[in-house]
C-alpha atoms as a PDB file:
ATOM      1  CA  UNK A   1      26.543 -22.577  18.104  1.00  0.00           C
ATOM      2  CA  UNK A   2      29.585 -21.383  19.201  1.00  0.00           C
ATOM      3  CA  UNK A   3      30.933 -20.381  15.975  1.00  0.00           C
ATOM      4  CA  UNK A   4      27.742 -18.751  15.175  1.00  0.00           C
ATOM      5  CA  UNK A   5      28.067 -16.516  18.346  1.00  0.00           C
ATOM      6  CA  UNK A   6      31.983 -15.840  17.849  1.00  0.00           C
ATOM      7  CA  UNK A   7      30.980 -14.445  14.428  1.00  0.00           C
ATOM      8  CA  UNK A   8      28.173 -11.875  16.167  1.00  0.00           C
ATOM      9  CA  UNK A   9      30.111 -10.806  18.428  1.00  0.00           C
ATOM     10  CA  UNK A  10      32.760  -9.924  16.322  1.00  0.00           C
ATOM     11  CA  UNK A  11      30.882  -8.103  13.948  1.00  0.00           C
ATOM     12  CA  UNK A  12      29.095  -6.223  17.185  1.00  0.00           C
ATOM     13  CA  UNK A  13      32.163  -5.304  18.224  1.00  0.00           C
ATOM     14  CA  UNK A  14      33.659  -4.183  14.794  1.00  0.00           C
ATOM     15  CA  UNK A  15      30.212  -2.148  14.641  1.00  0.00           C
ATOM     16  CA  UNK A  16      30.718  -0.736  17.642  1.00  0.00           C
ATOM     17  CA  UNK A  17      34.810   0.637  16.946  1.00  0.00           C
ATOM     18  CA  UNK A  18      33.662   1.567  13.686  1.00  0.00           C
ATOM     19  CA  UNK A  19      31.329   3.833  14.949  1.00  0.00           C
ATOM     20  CA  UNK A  20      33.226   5.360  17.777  1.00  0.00           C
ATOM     21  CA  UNK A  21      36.268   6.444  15.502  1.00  0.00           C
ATOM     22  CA  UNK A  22      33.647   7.749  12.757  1.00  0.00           C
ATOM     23  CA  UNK A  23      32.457   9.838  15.871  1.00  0.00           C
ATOM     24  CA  UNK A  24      35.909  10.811  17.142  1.00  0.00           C
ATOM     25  CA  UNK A  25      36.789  12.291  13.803  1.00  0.00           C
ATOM     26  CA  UNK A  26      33.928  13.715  13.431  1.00  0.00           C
ATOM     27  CA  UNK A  27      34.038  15.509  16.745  1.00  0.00           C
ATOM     28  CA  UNK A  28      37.668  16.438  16.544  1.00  0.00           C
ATOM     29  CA  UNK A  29      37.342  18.103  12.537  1.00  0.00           C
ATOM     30  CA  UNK A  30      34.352  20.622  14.424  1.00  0.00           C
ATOM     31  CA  UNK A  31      36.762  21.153  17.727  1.00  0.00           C
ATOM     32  CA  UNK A  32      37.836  24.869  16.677  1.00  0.00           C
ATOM     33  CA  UNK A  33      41.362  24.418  19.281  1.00  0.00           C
ATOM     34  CA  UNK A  34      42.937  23.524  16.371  1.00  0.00           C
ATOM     35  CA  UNK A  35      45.803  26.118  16.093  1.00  0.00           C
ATOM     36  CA  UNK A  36      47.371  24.750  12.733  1.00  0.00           C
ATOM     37  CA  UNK A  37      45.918  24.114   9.516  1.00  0.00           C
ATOM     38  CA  UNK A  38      48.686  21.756   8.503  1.00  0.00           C
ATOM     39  CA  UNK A  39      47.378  19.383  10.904  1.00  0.00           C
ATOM     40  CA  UNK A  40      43.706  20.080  10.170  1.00  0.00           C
ATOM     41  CA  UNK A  41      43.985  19.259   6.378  1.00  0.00           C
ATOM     42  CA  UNK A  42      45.943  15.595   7.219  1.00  0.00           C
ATOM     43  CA  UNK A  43      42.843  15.065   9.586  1.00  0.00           C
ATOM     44  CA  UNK A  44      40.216  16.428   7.063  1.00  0.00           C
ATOM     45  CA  UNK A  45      41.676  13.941   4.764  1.00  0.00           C
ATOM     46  CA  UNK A  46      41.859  10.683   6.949  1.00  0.00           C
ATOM     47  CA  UNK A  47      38.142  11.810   8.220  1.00  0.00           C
ATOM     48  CA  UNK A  48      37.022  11.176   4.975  1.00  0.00           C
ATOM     49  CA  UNK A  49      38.804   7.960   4.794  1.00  0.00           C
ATOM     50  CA  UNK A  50      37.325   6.798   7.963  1.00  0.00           C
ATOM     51  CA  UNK A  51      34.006   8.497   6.935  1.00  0.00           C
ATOM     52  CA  UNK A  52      33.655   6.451   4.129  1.00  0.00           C
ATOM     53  CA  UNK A  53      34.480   3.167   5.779  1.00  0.00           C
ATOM     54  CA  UNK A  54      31.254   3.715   7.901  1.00  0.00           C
ATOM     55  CA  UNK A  55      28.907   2.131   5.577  1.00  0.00           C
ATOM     56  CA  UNK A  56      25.839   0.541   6.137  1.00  0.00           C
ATOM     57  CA  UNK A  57      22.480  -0.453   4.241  1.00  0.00           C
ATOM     58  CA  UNK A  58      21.938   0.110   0.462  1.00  0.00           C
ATOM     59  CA  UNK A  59      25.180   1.360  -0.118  1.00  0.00           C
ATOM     60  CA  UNK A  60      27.152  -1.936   0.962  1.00  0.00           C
ATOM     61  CA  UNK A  61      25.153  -4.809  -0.152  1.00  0.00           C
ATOM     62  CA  UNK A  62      25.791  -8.411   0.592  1.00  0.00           C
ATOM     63  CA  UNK A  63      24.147  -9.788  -2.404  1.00  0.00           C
ATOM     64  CA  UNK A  64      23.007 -10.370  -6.208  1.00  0.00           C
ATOM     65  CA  UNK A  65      19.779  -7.920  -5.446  1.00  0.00           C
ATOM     66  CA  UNK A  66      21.515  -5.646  -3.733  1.00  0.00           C
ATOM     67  CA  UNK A  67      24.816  -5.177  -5.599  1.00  0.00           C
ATOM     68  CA  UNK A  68      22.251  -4.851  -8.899  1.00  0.00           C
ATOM     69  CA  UNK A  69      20.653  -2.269  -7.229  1.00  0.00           C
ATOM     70  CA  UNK A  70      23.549  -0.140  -6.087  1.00  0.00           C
ATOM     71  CA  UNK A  71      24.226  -0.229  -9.272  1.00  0.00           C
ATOM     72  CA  UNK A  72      21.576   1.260 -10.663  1.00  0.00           C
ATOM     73  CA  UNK A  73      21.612   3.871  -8.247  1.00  0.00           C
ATOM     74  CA  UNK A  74      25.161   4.546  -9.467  1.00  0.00           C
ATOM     75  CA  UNK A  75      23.901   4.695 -13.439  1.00  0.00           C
ATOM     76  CA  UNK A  76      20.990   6.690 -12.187  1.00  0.00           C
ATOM     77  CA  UNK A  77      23.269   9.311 -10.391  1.00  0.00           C
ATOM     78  CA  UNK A  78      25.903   9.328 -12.793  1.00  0.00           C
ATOM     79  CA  UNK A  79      23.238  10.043 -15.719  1.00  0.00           C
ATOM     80  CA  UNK A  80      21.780  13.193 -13.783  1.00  0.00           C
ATOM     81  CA  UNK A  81      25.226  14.829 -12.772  1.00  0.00           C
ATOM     82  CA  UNK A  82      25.971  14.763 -16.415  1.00  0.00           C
ATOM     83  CA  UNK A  83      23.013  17.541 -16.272  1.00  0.00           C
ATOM     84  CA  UNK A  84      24.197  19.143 -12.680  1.00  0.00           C
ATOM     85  CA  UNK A  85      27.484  19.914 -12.942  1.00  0.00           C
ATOM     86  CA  UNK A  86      27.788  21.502 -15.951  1.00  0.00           C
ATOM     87  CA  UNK A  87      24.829  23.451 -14.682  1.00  0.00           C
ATOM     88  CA  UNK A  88      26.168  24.740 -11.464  1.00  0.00           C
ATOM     89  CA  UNK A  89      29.368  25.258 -13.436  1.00  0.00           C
ATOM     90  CA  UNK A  90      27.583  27.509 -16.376  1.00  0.00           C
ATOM     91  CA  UNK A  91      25.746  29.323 -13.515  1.00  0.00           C
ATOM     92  CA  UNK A  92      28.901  30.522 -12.132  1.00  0.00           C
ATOM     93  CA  UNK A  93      30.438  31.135 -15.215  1.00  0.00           C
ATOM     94  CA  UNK A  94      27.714  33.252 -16.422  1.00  0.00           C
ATOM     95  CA  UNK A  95      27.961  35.261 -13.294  1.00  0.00           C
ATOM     96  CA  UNK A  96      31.585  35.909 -13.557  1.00  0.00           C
ATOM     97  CA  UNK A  97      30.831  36.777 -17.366  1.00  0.00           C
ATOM     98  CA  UNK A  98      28.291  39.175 -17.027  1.00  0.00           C
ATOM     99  CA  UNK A  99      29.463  40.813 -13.989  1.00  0.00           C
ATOM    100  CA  UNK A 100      28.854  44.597 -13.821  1.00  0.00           C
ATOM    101  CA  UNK A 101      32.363  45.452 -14.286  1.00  0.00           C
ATOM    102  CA  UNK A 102      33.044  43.402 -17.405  1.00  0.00           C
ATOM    103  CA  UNK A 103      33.760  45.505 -20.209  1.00  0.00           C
ATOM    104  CA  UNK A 104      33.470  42.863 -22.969  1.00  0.00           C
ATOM    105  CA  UNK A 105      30.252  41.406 -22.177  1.00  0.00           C
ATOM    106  CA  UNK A 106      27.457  42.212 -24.881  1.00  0.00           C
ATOM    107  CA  UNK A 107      23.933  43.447 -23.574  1.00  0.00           C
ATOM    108  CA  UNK A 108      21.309  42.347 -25.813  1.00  0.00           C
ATOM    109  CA  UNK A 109      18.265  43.850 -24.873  1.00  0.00           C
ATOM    110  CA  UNK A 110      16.183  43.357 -28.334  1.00  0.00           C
ATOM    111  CA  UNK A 111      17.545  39.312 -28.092  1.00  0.00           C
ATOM    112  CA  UNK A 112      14.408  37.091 -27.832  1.00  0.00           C
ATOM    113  CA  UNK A 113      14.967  33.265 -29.445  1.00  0.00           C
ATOM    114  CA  UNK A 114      17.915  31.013 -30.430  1.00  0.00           C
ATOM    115  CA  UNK A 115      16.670  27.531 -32.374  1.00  0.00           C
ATOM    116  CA  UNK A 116      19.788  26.241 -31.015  1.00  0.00           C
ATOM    117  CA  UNK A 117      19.902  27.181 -27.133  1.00  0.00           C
ATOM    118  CA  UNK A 118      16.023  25.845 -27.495  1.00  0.00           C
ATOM    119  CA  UNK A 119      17.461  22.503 -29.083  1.00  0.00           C
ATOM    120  CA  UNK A 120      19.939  22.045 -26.347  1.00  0.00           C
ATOM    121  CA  UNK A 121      17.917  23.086 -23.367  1.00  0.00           C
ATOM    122  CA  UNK A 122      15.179  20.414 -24.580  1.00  0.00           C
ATOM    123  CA  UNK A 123      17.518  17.773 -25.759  1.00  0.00           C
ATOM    124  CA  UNK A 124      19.482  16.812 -22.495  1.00  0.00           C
ATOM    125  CA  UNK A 125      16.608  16.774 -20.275  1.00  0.00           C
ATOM    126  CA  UNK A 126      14.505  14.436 -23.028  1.00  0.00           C
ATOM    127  CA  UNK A 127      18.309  12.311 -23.446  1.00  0.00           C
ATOM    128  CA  UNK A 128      17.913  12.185 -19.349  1.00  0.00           C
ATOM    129  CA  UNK A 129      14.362  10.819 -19.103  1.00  0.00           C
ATOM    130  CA  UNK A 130      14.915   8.149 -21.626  1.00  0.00           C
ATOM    131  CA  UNK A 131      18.126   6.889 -19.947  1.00  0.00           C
ATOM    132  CA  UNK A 132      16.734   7.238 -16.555  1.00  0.00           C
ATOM    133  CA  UNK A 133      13.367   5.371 -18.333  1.00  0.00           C
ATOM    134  CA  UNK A 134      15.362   2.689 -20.187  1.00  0.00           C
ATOM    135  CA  UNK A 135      17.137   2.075 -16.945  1.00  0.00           C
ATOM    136  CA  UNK A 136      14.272   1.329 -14.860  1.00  0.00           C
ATOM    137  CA  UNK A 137      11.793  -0.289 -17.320  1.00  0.00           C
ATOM    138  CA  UNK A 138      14.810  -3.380 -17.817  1.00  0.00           C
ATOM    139  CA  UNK A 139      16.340  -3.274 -14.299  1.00  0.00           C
ATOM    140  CA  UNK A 140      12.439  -3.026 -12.938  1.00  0.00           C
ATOM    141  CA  UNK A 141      11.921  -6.562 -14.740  1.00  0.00           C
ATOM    142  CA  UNK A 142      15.016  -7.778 -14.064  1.00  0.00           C
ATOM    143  CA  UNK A 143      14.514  -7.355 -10.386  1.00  0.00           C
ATOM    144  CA  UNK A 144      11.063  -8.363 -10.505  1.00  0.00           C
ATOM    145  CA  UNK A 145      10.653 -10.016  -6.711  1.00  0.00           C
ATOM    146  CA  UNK A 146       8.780 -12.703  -7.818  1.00  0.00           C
ATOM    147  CA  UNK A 147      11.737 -13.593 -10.112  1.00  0.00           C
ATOM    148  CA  UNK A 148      14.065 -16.592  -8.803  1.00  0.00           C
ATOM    149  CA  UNK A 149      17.268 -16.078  -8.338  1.00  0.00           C
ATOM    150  CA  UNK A 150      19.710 -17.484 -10.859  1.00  0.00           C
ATOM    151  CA  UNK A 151      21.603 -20.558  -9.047  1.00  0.00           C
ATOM    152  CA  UNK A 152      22.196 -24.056  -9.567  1.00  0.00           C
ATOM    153  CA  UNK A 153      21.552 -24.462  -5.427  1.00  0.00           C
ATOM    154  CA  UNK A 154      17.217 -25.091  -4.468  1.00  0.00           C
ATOM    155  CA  UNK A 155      16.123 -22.107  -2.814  1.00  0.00           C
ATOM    156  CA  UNK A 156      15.218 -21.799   0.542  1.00  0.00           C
ATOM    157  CA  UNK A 157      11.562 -21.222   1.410  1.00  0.00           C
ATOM    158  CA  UNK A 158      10.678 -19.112   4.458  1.00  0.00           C
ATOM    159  CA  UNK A 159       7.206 -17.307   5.339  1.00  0.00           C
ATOM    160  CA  UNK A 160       7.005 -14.085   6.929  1.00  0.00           C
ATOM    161  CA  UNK A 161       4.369 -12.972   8.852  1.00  0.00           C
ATOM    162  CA  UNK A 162       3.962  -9.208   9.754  1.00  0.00           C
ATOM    163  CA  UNK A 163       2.805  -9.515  13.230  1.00  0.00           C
ATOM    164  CA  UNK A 164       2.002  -5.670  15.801  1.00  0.00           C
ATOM    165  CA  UNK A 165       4.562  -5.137  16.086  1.00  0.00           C
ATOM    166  CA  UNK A 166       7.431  -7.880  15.481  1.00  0.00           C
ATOM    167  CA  UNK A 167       8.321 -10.565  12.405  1.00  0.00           C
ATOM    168  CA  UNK A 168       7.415 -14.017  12.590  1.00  0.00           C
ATOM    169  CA  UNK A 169       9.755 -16.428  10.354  1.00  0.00           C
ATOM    170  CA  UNK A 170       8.489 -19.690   9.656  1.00  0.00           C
ATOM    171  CA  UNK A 171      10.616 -22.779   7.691  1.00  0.00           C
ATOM    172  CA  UNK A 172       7.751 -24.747   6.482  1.00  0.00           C
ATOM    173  CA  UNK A 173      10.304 -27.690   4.846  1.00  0.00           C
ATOM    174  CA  UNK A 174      12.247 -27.399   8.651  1.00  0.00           C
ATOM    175  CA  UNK A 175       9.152 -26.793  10.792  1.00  0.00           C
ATOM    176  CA  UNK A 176      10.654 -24.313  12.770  1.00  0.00           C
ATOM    177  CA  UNK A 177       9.811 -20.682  13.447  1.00  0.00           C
ATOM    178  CA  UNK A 178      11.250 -17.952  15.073  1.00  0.00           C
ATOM    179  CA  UNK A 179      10.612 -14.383  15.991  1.00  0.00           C
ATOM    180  CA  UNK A 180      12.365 -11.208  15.261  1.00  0.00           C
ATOM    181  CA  UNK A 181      15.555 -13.202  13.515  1.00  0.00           C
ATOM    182  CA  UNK A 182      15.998 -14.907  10.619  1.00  0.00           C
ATOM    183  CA  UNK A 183      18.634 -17.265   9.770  1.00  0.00           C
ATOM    184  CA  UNK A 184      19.507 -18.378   6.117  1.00  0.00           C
ATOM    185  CA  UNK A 185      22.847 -19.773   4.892  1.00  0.00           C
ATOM    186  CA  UNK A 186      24.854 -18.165   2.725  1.00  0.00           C
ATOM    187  CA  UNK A 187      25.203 -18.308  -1.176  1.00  0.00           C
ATOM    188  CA  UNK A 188      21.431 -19.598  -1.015  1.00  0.00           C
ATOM    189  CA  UNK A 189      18.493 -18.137  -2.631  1.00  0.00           C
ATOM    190  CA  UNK A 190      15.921 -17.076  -0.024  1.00  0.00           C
ATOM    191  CA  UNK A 191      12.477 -17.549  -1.202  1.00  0.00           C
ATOM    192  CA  UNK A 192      10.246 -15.238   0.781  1.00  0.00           C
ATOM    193  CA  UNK A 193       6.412 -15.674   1.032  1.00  0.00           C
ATOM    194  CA  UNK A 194       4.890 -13.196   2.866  1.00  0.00           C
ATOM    195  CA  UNK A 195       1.862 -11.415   4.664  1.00  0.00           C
ATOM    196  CA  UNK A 196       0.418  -9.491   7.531  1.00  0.00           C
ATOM    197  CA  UNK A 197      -2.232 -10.438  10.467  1.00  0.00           C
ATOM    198  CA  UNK A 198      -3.866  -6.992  10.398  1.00  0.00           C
ATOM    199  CA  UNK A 199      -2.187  -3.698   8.745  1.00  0.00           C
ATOM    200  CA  UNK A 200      -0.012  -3.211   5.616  1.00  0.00           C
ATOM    201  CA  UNK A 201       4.046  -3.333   6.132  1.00  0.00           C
ATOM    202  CA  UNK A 202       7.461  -3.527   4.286  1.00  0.00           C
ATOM    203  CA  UNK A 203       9.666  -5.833   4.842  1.00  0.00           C
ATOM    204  CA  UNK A 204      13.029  -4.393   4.536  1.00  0.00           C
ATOM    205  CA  UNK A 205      16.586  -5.699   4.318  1.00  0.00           C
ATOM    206  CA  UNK A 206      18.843  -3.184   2.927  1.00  0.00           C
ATOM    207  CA  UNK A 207      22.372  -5.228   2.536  1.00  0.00           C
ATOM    208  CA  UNK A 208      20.452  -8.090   0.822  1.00  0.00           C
ATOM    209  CA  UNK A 209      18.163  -6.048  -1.617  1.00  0.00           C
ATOM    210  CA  UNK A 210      14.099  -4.792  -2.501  1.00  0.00           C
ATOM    211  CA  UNK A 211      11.782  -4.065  -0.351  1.00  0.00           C
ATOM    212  CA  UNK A 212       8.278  -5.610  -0.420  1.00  0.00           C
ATOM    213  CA  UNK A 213       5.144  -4.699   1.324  1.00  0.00           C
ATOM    214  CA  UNK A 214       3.306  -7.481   3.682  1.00  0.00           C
ATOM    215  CA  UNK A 215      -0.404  -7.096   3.432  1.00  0.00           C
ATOM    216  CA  UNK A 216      -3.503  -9.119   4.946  1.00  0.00           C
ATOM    217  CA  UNK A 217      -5.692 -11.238   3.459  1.00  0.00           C
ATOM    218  CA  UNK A 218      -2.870 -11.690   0.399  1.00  0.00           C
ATOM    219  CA  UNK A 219       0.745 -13.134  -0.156  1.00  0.00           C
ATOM    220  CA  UNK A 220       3.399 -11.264  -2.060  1.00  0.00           C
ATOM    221  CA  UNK A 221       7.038 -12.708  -3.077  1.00  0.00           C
ATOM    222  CA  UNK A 222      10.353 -11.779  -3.000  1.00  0.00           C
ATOM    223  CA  UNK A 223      13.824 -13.746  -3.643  1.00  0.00           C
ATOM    224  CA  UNK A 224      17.075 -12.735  -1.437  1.00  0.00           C
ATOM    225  CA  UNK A 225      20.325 -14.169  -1.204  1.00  0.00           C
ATOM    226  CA  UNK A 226      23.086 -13.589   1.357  1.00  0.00           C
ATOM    227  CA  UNK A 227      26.645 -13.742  -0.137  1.00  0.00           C
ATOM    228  CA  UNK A 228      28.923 -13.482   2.943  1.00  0.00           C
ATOM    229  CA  UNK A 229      28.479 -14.911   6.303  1.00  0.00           C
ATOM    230  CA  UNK A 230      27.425 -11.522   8.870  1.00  0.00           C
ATOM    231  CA  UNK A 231      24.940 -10.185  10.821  1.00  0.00           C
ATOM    232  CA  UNK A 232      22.678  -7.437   8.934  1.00  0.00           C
ATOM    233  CA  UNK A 233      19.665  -5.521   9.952  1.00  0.00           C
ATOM    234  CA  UNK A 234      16.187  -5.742   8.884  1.00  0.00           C
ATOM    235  CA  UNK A 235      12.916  -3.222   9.603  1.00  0.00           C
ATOM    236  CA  UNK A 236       9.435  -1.913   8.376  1.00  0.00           C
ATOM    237  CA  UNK A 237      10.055   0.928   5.898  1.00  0.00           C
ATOM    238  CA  UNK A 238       5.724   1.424   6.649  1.00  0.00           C
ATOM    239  CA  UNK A 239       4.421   2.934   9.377  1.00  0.00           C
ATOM    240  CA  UNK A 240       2.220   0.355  10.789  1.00  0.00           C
ATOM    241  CA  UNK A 241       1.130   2.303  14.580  1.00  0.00           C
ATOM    242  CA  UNK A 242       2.641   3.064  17.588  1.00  0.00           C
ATOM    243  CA  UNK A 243       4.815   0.155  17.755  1.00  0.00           C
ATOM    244  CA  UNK A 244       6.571   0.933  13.970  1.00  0.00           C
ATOM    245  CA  UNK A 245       9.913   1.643  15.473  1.00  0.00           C
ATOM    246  CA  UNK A 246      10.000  -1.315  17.092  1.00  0.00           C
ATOM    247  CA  UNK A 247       9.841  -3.609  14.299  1.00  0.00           C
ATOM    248  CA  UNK A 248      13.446  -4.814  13.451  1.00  0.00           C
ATOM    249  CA  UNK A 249      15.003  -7.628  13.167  1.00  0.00           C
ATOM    250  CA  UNK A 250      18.554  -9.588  12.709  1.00  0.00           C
ATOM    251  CA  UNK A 251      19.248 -11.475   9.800  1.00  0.00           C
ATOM    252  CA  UNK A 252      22.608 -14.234  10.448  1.00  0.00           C
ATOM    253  CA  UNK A 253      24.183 -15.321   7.329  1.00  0.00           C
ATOM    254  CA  UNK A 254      25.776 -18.348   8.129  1.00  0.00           C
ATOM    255  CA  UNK A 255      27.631 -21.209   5.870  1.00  0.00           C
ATOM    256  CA  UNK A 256      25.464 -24.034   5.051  1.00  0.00           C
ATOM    257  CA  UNK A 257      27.355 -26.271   8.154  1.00  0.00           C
ATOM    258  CA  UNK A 258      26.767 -23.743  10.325  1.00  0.00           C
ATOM    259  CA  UNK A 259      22.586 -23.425   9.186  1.00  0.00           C
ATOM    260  CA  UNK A 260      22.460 -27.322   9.565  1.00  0.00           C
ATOM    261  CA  UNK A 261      23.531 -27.267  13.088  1.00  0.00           C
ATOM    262  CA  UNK A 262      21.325 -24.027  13.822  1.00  0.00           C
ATOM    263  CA  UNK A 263      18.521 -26.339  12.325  1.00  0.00           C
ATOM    264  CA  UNK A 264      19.393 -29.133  14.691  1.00  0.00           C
ATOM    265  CA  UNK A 265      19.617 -27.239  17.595  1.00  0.00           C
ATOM    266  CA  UNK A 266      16.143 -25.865  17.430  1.00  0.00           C
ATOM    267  CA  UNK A 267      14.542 -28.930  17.295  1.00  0.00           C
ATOM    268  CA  UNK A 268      16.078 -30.218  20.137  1.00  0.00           C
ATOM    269  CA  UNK A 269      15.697 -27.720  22.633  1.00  0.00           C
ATOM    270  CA  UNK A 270      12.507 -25.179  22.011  1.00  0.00           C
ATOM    271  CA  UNK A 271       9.090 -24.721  22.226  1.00  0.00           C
ATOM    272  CA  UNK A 272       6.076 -25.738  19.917  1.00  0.00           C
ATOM    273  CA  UNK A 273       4.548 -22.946  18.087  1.00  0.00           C
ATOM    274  CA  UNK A 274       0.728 -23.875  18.553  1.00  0.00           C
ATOM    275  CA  UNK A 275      -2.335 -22.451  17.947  1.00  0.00           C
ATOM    276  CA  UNK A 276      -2.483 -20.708  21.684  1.00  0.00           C
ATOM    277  CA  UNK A 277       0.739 -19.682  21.044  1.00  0.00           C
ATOM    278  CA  UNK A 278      -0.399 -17.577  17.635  1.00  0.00           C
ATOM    279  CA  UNK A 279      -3.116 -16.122  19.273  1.00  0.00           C
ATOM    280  CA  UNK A 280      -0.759 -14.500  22.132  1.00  0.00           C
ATOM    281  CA  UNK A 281       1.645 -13.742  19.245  1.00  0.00           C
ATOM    282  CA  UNK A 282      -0.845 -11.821  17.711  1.00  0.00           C
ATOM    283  CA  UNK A 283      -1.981  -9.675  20.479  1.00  0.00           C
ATOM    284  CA  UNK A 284      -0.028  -5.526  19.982  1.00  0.00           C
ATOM    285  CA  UNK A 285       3.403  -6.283  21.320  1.00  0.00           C
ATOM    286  CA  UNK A 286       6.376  -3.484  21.375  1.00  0.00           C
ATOM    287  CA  UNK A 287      10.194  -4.190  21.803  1.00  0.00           C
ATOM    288  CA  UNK A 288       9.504  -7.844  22.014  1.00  0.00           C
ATOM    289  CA  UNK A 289      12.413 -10.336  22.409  1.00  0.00           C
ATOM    290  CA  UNK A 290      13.003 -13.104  19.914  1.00  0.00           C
ATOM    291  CA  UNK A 291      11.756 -16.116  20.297  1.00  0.00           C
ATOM    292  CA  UNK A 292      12.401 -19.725  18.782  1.00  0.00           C
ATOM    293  CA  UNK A 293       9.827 -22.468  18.137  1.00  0.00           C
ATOM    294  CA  UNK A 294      11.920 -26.256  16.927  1.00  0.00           C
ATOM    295  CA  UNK A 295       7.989 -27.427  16.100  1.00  0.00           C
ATOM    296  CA  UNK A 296       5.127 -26.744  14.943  1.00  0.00           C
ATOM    297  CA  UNK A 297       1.941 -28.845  14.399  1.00  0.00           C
ATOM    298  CA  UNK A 298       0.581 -26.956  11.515  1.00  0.00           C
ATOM    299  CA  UNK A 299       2.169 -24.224   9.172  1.00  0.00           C
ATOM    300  CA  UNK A 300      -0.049 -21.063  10.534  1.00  0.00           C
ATOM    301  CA  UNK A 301       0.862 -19.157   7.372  1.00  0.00           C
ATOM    302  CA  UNK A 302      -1.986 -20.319   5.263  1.00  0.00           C
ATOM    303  CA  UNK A 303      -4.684 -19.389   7.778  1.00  0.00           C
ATOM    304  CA  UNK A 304      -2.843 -16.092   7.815  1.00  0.00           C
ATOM    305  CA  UNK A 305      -3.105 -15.163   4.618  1.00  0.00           C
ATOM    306  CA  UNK A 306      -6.507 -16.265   3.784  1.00  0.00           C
ATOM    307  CA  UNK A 307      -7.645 -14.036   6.941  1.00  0.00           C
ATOM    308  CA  UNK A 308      -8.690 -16.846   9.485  1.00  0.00           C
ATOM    309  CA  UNK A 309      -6.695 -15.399  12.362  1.00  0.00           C
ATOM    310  CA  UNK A 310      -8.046 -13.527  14.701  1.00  0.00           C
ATOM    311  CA  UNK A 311      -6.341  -9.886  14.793  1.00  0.00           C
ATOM    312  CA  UNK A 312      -9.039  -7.694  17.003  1.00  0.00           C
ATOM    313  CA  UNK A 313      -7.245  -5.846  19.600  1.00  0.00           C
ATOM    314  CA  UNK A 314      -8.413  -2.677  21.688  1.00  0.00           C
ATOM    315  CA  UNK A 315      -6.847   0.109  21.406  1.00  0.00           C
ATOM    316  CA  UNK A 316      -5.819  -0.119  25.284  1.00  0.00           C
ATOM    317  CA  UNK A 317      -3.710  -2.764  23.745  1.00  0.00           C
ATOM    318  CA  UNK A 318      -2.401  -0.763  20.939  1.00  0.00           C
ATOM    319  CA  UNK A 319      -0.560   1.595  22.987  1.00  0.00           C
END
């Protein structure tokens, strides 16, 4: 426990100095009192240093799914700068060519066709789509969601429940539950079953990998793993009613020691997540707290998915 809240609130902390420098530098390249450049180009320079250490989400994943998939967002880019830089750089060249006061450039008023400007001009865009198509038609199966993970370790099975408007996280092997965090160990696929009590919603982590939709009266599948210990973000990437903004959650990567203990913790000291205890979990709910159940007499998931909860609400309740 208290290694597991040593770790948060270092990485809160590193968070938070991150972003204050990122906004000092930022704040001190736009201050115009400046008088020298000298100094203004060494700043410019360690600004983008510290600019690019301020990275979050997709662009600093902390696992298989997501390192796969910054990849092919690197092939993807890569493959169409190939076509926009040259481009940009033939744009300016041909203004600088055929400027008015260039003696030596031809004017060919009578020119109409060229087979091979028309090859070229049709050939890289048709090279483009069928990289770009390649890419995604083997990285799309690759990826697949419902694919396991590739690892000698058993996964580890947790339901999600899109609730209005918070996540419910259920350990059906641990019969525990909690709400609006998740904890998983790390360098241990996460298998993910999950749906919604009323209105479609994505389930989102973006250091971890894909993003899958939650959806009543069905189950959809997605496998995760967390390679380093930390504390990363999760939302809803759908816009699910007046309480969307509000749906995020904490995800604590933790070594498998430290997920045991967790484990045994909740057990002994929460509450039971009943059937009354749904029901008010289930009623519209913005900004709520999380909460942590160490029981649970039956796995509510089922009768979730197969549309036996109850999910009427007014909309007095809504808002």
């Amino acid at each position: 426990m208290v290694a597991r809240e040593t770790l948060r609130a270092s990485a809160h902390a590193a968070m938070v100095c991150q972003r204050r420098m990122c906004a000092a530098v930022a704040h001190w390249l736009t201050d115009s009192a400046s008088p020298l450049p000298g100094p203004r180009i060494v700043g410019s320079l360690f600004g983008c240093m510290m600019l690019a250490s301020c990275r979050e989400g997709v662009l600093d994943p902390r696992g298989p799914v997501g390192e796969a998939e910054q990849v092919i967002l690197g092939d993807a880019t890569a493959i169409m700068l190939a076509v926009v830089i040259p481009v940009i750089l033939l744009t300016l060249v041909f203004a600088w060519w055929f400027r008015a006061g260039n003696r030596r450039a031809t004017y060919r008023a009578e020119w109409e066709y060229s087979g091979r400007i028309e090859l070229i001009i049709w050939a890289i865009p048709a090279l483009v789509i069928l990289f770009l198509g390649g890419m995604a038609w083997i990285s799309s199966h690759d990826l697949d969601p419902r694919k396991p993970l590739d690892s000698a370790t058993p996964p580890l099975e947790v339901e999600v429940v899109s609730l209005d408007w918070r996540w419910l996280f259920i350990y059906p092997h641990e019969h525990i539950a909690t709400v609006n965090y998740l904890v998983v160990p790390t360098g241990v696929p996460i298998h993910f079953r999950l749906t919604s009590t009323s209105v479609m919603n994505s389930f989102f982590i973006p250091q971890l990998g894909s993003q899958i939709y939650t959806m009543p009266g069905m189950t959809t599948q997605l496998n995760l793993q967390a390679d380093k210990p930390g504390i990363y973000e999760g939302l809803s990437a759908q816009f699910s009613g007046p309480g969307f903004s509000d749906m995020r959650f904490t995800v604590r990567a933790e070594s498998g020691e430290g997920f045991a203990s967790w484990v045994t913790q909740v057990r002994a000291g929460s509450g039971a997540l009943s059937e009354a205890t749904l029901a008010e979990l289930v009623r519209p709910t913005r900004a709520g707290g999380e909460l942590t159940y160490g029981s649970m007499a039956k796995d509510p998931f089922e009768a979730v998915a197969h549309g036996r909860t109850t999910t009427l609400w007014s909309p007095r309740e809504a808002l």
